[in-house]
Structure formats: C-alpha cells, structure tokens
N, C-alpha and C. Protein backbone atom coordinates (compact mmCIF):
# COMPACT_ATOMS: atom_id res chain seq x y z
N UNK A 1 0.86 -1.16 0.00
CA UNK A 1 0.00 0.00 0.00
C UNK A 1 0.90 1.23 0.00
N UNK A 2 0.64 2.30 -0.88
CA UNK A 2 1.56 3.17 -0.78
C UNK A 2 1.08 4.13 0.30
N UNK A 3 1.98 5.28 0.83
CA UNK A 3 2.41 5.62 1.94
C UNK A 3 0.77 6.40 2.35
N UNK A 4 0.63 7.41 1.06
CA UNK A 4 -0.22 8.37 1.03
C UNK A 4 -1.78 7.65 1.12
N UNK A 5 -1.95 6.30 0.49
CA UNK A 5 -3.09 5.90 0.72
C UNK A 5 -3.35 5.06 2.31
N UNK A 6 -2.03 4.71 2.61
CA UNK A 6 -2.29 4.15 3.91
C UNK A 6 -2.83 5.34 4.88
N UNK A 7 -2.39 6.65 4.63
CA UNK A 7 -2.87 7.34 5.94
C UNK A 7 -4.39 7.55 5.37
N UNK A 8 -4.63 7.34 4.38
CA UNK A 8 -6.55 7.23 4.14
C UNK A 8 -7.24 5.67 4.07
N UNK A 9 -6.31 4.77 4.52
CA UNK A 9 -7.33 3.40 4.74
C UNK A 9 -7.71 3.87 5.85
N UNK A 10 -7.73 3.95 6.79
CA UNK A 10 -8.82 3.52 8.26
C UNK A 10 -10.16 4.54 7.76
N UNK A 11 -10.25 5.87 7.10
CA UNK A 11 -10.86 6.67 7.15
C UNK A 11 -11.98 5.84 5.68
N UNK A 12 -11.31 5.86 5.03
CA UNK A 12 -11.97 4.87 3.52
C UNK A 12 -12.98 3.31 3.88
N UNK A 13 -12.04 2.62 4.99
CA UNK A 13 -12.43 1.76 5.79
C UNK A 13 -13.80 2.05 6.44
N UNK A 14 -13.77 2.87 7.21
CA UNK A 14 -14.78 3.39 7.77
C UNK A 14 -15.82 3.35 7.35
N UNK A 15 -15.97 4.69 6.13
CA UNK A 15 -17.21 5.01 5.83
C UNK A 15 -17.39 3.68 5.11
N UNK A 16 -16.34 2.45 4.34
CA UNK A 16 -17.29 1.56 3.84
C UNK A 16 -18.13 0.64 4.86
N UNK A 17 -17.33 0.83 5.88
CA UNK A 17 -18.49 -0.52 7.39
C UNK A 17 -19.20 0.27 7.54
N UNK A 18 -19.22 1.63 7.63
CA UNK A 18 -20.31 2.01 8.64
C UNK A 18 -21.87 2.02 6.90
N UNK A 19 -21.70 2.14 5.55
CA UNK A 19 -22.36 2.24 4.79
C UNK A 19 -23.13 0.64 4.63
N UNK A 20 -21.75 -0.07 4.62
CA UNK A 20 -22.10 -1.92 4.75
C UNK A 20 -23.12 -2.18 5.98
N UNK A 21 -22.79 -1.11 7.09
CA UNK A 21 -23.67 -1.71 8.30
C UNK A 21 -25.28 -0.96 7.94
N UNK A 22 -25.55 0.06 7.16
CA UNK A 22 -26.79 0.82 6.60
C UNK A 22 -27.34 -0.11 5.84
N UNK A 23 -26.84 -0.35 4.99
CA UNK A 23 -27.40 -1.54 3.71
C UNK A 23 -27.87 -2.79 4.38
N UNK A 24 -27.42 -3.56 5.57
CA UNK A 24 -27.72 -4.64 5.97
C UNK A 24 -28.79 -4.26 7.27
N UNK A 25 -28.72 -3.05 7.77
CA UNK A 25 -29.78 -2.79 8.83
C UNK A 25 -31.29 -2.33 8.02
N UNK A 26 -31.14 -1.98 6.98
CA UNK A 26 -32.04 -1.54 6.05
C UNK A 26 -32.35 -2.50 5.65
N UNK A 27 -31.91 -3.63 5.49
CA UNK A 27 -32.10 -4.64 4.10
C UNK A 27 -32.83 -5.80 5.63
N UNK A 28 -32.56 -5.87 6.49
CA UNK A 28 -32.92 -6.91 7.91
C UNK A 28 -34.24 -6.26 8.45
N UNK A 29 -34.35 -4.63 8.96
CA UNK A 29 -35.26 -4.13 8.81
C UNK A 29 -36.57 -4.01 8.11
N UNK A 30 -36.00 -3.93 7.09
CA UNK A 30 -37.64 -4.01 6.19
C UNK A 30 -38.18 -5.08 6.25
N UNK A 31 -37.21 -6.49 6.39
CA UNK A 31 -38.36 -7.41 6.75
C UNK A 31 -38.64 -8.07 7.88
N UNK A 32 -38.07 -7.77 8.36
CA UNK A 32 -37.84 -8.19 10.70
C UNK A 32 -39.32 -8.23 10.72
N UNK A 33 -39.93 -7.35 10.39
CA UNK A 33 -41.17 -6.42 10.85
C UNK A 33 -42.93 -7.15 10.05
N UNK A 34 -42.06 -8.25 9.14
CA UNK A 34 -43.09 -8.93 8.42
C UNK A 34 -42.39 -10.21 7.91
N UNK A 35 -42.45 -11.28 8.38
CA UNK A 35 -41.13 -12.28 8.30
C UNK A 35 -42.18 -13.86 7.56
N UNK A 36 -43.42 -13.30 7.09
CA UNK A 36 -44.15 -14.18 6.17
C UNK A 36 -43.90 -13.51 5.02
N UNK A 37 -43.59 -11.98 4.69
CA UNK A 37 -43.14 -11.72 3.57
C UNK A 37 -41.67 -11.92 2.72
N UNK A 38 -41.08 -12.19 4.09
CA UNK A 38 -39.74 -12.46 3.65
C UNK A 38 -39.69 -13.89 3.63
N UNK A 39 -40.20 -14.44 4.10
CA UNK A 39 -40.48 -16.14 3.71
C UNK A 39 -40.91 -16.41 2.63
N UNK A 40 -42.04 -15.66 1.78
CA UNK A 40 -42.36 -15.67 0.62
C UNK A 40 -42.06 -15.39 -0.14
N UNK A 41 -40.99 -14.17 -0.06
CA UNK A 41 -39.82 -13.66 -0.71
C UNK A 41 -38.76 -14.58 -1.36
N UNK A 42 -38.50 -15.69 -0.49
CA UNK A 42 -37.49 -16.50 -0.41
C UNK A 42 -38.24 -17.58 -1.32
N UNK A 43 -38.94 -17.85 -1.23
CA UNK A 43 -40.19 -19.14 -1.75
C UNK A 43 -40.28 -18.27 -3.38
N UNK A 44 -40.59 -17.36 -3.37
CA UNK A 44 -40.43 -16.73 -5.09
C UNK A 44 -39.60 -16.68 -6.19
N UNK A 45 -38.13 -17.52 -5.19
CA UNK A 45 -37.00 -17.94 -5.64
C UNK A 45 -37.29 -19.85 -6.44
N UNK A 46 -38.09 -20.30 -6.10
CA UNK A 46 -38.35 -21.74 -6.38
C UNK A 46 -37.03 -22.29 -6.43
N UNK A 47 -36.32 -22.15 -5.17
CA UNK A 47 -34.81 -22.54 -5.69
C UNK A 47 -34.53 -24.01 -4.24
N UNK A 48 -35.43 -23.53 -3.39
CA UNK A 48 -35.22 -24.30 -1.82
C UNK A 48 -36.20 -25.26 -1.79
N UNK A 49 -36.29 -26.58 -0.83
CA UNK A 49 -37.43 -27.32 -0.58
C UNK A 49 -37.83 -25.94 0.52
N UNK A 50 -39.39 -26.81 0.54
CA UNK A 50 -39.84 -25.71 1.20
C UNK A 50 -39.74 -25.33 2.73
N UNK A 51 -39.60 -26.48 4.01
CA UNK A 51 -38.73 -26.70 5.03
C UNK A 51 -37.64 -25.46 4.94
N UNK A 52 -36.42 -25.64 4.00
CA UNK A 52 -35.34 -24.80 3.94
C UNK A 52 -36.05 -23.54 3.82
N UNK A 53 -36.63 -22.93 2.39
CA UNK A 53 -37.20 -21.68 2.26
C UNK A 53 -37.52 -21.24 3.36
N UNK A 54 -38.73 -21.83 4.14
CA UNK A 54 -39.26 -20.98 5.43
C UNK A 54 -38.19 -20.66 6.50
N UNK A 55 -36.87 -21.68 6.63
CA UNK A 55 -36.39 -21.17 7.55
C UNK A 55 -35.51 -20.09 7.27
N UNK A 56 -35.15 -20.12 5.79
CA UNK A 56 -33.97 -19.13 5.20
C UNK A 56 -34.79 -17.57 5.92
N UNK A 57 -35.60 -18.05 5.27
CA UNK A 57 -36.79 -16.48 4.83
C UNK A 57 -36.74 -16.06 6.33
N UNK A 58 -37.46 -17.25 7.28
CA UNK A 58 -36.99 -15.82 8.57
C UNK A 58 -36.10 -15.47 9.20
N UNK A 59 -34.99 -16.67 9.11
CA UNK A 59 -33.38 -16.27 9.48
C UNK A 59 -33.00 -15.44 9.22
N UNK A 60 -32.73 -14.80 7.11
CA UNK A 60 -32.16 -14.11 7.17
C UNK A 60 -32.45 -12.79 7.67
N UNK A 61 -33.63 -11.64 7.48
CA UNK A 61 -33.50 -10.55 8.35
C UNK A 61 -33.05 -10.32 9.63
N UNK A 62 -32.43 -11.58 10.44
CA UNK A 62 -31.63 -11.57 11.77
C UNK A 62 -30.45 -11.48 11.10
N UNK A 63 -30.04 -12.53 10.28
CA UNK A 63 -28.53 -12.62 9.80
C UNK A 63 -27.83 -11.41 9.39
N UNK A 64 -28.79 -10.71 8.76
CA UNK A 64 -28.99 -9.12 8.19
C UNK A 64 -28.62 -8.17 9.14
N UNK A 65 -29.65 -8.08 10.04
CA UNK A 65 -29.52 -7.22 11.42
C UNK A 65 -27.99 -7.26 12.06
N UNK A 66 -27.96 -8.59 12.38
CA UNK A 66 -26.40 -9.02 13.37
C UNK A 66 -25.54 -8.67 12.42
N UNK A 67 -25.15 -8.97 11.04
CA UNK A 67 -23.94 -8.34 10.39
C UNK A 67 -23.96 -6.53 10.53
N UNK A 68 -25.64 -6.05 10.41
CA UNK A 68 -24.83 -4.57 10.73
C UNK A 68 -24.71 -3.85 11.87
N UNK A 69 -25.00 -4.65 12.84
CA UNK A 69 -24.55 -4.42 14.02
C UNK A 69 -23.01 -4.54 14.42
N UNK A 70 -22.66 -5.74 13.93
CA UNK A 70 -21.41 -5.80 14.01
C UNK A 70 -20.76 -4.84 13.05
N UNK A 71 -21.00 -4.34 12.14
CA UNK A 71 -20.34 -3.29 11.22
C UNK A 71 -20.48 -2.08 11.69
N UNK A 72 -21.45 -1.45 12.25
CA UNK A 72 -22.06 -0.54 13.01
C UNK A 72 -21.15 -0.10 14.04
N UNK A 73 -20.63 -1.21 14.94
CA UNK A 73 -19.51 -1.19 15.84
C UNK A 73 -18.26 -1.42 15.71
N UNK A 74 -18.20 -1.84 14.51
CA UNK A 74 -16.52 -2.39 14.56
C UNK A 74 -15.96 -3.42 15.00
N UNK A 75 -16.79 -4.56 15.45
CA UNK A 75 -16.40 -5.46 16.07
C UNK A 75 -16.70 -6.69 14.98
N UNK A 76 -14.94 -7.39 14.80
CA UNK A 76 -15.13 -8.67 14.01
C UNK A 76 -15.25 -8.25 12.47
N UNK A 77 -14.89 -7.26 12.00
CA UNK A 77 -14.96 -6.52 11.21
C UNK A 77 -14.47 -7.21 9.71
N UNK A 78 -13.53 -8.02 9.74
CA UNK A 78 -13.11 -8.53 8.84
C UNK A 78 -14.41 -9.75 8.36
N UNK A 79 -14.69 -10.41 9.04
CA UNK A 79 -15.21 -11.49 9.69
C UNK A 79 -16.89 -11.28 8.95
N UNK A 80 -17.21 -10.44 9.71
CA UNK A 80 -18.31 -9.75 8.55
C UNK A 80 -18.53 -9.13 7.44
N UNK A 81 -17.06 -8.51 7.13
CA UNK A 81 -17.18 -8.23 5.78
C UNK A 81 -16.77 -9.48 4.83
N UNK A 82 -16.67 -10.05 5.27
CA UNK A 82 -16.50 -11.85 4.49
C UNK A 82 -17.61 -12.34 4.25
N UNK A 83 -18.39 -12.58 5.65
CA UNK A 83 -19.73 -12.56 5.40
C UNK A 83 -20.78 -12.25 4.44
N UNK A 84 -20.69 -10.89 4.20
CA UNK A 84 -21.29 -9.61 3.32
C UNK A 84 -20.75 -10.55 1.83
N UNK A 85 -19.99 -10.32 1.90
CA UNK A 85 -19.22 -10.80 0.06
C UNK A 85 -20.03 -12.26 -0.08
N UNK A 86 -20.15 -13.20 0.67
CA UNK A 86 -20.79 -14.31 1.10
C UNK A 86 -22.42 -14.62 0.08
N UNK A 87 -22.93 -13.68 1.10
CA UNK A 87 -24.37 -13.28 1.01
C UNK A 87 -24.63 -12.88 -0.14
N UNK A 88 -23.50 -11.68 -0.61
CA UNK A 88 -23.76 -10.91 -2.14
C UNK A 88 -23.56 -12.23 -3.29
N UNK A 89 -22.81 -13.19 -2.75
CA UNK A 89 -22.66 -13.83 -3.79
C UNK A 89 -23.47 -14.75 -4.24
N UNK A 90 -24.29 -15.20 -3.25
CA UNK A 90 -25.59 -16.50 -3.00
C UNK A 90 -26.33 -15.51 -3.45
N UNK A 91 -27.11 -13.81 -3.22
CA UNK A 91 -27.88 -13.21 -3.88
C UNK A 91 -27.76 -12.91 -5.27
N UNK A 92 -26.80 -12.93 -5.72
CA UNK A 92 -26.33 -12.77 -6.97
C UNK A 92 -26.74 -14.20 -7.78
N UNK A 93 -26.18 -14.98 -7.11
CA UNK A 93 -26.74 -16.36 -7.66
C UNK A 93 -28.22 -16.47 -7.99
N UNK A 94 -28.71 -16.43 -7.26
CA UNK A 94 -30.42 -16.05 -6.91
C UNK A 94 -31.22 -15.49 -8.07
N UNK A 95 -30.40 -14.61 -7.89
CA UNK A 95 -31.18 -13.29 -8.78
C UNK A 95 -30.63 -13.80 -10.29
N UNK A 96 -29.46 -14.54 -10.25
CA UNK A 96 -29.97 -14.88 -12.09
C UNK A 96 -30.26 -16.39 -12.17
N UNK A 97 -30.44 -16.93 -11.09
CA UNK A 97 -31.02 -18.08 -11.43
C UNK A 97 -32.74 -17.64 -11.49
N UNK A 98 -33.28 -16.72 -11.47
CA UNK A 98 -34.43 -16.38 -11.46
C UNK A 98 -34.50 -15.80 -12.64
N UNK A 99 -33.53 -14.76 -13.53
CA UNK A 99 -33.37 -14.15 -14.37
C UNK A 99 -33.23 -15.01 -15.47
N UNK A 100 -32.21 -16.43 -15.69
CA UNK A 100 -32.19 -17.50 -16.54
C UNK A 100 -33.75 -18.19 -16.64
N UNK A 101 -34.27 -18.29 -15.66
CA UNK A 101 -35.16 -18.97 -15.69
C UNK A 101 -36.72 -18.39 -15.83
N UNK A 102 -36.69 -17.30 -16.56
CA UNK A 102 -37.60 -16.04 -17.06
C UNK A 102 -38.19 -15.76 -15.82
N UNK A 103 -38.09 -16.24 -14.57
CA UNK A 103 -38.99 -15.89 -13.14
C UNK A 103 -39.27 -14.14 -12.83
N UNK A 104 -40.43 -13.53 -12.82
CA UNK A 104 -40.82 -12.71 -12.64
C UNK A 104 -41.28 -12.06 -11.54
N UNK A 105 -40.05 -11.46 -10.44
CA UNK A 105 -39.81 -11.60 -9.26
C UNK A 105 -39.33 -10.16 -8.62
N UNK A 106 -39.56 -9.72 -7.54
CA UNK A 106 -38.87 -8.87 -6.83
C UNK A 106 -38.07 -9.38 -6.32
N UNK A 107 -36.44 -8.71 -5.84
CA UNK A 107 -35.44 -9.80 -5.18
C UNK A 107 -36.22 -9.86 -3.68
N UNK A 108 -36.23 -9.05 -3.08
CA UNK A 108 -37.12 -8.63 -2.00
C UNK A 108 -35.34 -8.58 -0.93
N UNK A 109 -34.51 -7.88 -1.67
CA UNK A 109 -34.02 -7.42 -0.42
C UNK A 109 -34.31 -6.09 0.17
N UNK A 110 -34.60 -5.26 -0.73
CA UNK A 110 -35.21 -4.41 0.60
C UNK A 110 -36.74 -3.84 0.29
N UNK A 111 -37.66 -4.88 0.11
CA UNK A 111 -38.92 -5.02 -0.08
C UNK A 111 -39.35 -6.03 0.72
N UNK A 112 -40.74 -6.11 0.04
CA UNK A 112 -41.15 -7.53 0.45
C UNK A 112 -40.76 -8.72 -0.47
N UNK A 113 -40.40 -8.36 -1.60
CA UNK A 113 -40.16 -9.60 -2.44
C UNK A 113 -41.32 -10.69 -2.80
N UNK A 114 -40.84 -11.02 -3.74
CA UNK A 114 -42.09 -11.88 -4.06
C UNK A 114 -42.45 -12.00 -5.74
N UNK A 115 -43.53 -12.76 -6.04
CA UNK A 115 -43.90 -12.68 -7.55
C UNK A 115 -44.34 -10.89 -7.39
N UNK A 116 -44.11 -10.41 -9.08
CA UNK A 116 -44.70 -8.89 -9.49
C UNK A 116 -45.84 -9.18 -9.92
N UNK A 117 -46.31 -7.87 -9.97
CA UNK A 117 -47.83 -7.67 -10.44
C UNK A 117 -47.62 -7.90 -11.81
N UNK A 118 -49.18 -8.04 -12.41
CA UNK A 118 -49.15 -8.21 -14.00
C UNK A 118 -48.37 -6.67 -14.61
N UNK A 119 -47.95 -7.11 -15.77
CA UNK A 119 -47.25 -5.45 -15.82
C UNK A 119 -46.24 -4.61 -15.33
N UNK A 120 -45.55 -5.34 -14.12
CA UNK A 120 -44.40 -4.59 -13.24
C UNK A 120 -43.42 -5.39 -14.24
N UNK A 121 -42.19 -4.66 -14.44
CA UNK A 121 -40.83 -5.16 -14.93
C UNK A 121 -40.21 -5.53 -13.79
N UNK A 122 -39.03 -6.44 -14.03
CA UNK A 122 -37.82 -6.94 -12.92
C UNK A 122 -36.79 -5.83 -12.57
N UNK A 123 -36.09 -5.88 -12.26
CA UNK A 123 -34.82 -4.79 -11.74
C UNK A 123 -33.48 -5.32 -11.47
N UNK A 124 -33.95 -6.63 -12.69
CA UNK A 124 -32.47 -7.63 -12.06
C UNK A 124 -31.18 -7.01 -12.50
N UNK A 125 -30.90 -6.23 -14.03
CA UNK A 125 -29.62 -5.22 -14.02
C UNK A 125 -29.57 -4.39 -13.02
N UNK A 126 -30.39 -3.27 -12.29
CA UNK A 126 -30.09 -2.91 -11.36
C UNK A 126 -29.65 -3.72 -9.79
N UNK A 127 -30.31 -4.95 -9.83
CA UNK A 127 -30.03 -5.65 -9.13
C UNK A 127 -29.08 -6.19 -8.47
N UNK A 128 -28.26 -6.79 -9.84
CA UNK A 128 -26.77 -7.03 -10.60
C UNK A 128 -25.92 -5.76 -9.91
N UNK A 129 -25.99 -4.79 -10.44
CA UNK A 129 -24.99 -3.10 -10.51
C UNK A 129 -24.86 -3.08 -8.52
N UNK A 130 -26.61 -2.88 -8.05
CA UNK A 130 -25.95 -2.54 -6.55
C UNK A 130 -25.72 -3.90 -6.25
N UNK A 131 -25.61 -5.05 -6.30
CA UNK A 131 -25.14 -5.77 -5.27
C UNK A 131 -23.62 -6.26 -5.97
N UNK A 132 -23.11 -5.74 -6.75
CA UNK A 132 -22.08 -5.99 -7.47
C UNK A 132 -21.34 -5.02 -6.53
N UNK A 133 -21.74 -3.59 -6.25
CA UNK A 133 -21.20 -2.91 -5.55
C UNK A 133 -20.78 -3.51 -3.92
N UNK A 134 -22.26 -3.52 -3.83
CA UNK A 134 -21.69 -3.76 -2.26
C UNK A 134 -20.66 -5.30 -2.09
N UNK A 135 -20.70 -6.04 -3.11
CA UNK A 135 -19.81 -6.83 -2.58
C UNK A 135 -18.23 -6.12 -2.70
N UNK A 136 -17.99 -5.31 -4.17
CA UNK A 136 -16.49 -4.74 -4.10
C UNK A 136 -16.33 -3.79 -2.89
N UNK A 137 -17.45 -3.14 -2.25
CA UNK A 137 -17.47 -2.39 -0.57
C UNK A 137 -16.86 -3.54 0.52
N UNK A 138 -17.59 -4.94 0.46
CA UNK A 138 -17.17 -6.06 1.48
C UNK A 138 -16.18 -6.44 1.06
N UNK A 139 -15.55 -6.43 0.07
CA UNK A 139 -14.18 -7.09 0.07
C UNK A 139 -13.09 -6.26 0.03
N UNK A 140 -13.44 -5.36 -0.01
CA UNK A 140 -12.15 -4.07 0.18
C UNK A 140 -12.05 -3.69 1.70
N UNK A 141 -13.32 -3.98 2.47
CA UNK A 141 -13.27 -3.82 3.59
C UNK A 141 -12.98 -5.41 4.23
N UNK A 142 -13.17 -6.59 3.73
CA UNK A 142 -12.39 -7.77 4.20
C UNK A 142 -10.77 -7.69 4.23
N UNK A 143 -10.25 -7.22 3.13
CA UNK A 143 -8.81 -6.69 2.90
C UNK A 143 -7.99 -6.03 3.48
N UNK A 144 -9.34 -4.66 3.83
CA UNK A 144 -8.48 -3.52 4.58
C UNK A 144 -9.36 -3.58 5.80
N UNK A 145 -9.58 -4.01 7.27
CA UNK A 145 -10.82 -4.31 8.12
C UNK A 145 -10.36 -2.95 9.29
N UNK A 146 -9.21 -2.35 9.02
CA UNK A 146 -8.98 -1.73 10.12
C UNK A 146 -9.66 0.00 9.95
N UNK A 147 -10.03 0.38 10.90
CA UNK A 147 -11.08 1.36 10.78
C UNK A 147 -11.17 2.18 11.84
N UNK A 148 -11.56 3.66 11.86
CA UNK A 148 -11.63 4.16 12.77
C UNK A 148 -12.88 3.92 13.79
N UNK A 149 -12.87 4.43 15.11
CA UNK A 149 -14.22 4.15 15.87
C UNK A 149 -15.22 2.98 16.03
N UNK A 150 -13.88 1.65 16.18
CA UNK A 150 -14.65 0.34 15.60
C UNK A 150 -13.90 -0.14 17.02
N UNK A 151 -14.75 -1.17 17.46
CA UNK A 151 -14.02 -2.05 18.92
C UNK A 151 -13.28 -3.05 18.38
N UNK A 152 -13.06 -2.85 17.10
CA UNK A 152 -11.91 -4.44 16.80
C UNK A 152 -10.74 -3.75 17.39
N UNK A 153 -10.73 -2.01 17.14
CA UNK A 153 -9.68 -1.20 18.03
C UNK A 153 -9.01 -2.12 19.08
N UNK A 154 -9.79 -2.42 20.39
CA UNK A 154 -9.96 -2.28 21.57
C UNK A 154 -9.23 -3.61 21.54
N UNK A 155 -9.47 -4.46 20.72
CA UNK A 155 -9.32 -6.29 20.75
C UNK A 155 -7.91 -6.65 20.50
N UNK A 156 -7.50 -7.76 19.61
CA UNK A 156 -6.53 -8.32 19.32
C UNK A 156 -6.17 -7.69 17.93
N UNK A 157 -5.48 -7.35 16.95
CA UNK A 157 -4.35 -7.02 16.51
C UNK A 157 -4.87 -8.06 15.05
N UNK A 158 -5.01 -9.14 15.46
CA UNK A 158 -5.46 -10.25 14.56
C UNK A 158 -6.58 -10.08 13.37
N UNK A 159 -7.76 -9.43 14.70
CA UNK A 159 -9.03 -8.81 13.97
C UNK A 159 -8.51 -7.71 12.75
N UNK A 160 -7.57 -7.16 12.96
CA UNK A 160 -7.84 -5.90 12.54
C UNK A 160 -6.59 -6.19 11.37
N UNK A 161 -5.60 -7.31 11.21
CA UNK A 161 -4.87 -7.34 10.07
C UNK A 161 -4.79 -6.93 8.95
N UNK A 162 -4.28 -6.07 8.26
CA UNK A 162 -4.61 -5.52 6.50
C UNK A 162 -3.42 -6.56 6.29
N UNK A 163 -4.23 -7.11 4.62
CA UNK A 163 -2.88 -7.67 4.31
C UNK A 163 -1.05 -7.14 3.82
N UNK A 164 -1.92 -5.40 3.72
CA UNK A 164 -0.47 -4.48 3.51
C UNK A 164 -0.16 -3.92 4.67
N UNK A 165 -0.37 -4.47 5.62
CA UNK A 165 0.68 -4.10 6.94
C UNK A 165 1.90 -4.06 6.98
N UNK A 166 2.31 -5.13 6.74
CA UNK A 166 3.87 -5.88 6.33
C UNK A 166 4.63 -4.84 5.63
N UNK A 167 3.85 -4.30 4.54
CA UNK A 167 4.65 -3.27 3.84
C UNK A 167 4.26 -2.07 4.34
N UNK A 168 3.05 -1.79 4.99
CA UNK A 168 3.11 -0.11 5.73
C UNK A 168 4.79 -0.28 6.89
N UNK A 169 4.43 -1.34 7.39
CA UNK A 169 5.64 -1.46 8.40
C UNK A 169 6.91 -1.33 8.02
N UNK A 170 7.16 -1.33 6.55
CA UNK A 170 8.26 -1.50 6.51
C UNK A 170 9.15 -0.24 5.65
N UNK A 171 7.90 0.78 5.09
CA UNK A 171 8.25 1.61 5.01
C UNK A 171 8.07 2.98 6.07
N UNK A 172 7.97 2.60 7.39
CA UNK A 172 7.88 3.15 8.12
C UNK A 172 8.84 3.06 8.88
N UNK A 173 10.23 1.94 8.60
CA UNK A 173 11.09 1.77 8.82
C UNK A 173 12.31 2.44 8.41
C-alpha cells in the first residue's frame, strides 16, 4: 500500500463498514417487521425445498440485522465483511437463477419480495450493478478491516490485520 493511501485506509475503511452496516440494517429491517413476507420472498425464488425456504426467509432478516450491528460497531470486522461478500454472492446467484429462468420476481431485499404484479418489470440489471457494488465495498473492507471508531480497536491485533501491513511497516522503517 503506498504511503499516502495508507494514511486514508482507516478513514476509507470506515465510511465503507459504517455504509455496509446501513445496507444490511435496512435490508434486515424491512423485513424483521413482516417475516411471512420475507419467507415468501425466499419461496419466489423456487430454488429451496420448502422446510429450507421458510427457515432461510426468517433467518435471514436476523442474519442481516447481526452483520450490521457488528459493522455498526466495529467489532469482528473482517469477519463480517467476508460474510457480506458471502451473502452478495448467493444473492447474486439467486437473482440470475431467477433471471435465466424467465422468473418474474422482486429480489425482495429491501422489499417484500415476491412474484410482481401483472405489468411490473424486474430490476435484475439494477439488481446485478448494486449488489455488485456492495460486494467490491465487502471485500475491500475484508482486505483492509482496520477502521476508525470500531471495537476491533480495543481487541486483538489479529481482527484488525490488512494484508499491507507488512509493507506499511516496513516503510515506516
């Protein structure tokens, strides 16, 4: 990492957890609050037996919640942004296995999701674009996890590893 960008990772870092922790409190939120819609959401996918679907569907708006909590705080930071890249990538899957398969669907991450009305279009390129994003947000922040105003601060050294440490260190030598 060169010299000048290392003194702007923690700050770059930052705003991407604390934006990663918005997107997943937003995205857990909208359906915490109605968790037969997000079950059905999940079921609009025809991708799960149905056992699995129901439990995905109400798990994930917790799974959602707890990653931006933990991003929110800084704690485990790497750990969840692994996570995040995780998730983006099984949604990504999702969304064009629905898209291959002409399925006419809301993703329902931050809806209710579900089949569309007669007449509504899909949004799977847009779909594609932001969650394409937020995964290059989670993996730049898996890479670089160290951040300002985060309790991985407070912890072990381990949490908070960039893999260009080695070389900040050594031109600091």
């Amino acid at each position: 990492m060169t010299s000048s960008l290392s003194r702007w990772q923690p700050g770059i870092s930052t705003l991407l957890r604390l934006v990663l922790a918005g997107v997943w409190l937003y995205a857990g939120g909208s359906k915490v609050l109605d968790l037969d819609a997000s079950v059905d959401s999940v079921f609009a996918y025809e991708l799960l037996p149905d056992g699995l679907a129901r439990f995905v569907g109400a798990a994930l708006p917790f799974i959602e919640i707890a990653l931006g909590v933990l991003l929110l705080i800084g704690f485990a930071t790497r750990a969840a942004a692994i996570a995040s890249v995780v998730l983006m990538a099984i949604f990504v899957a999702g969304i064009a296995s629905a898209a291959a398969r002409g399925l006419t669907i809301d993703c329902g991450c931050f809806s209710e999701g579900g089949a569309l009305r007669p007449g509504e279009e899909t949004s799977y390129t847009k779909d594609f674009v932001r969650d394409g994003l937020i995964a290059v947000a989670a993996t730049l922040l898996a890479v670089w996890p160290r951040s300002l105003f985060a309790l991985d601060n407070r912890t072990s050294d381990a949490a908070t590893y960039s893999v260009d440490d080695d070389l900040v260190d050594d031109e600091d030598e």
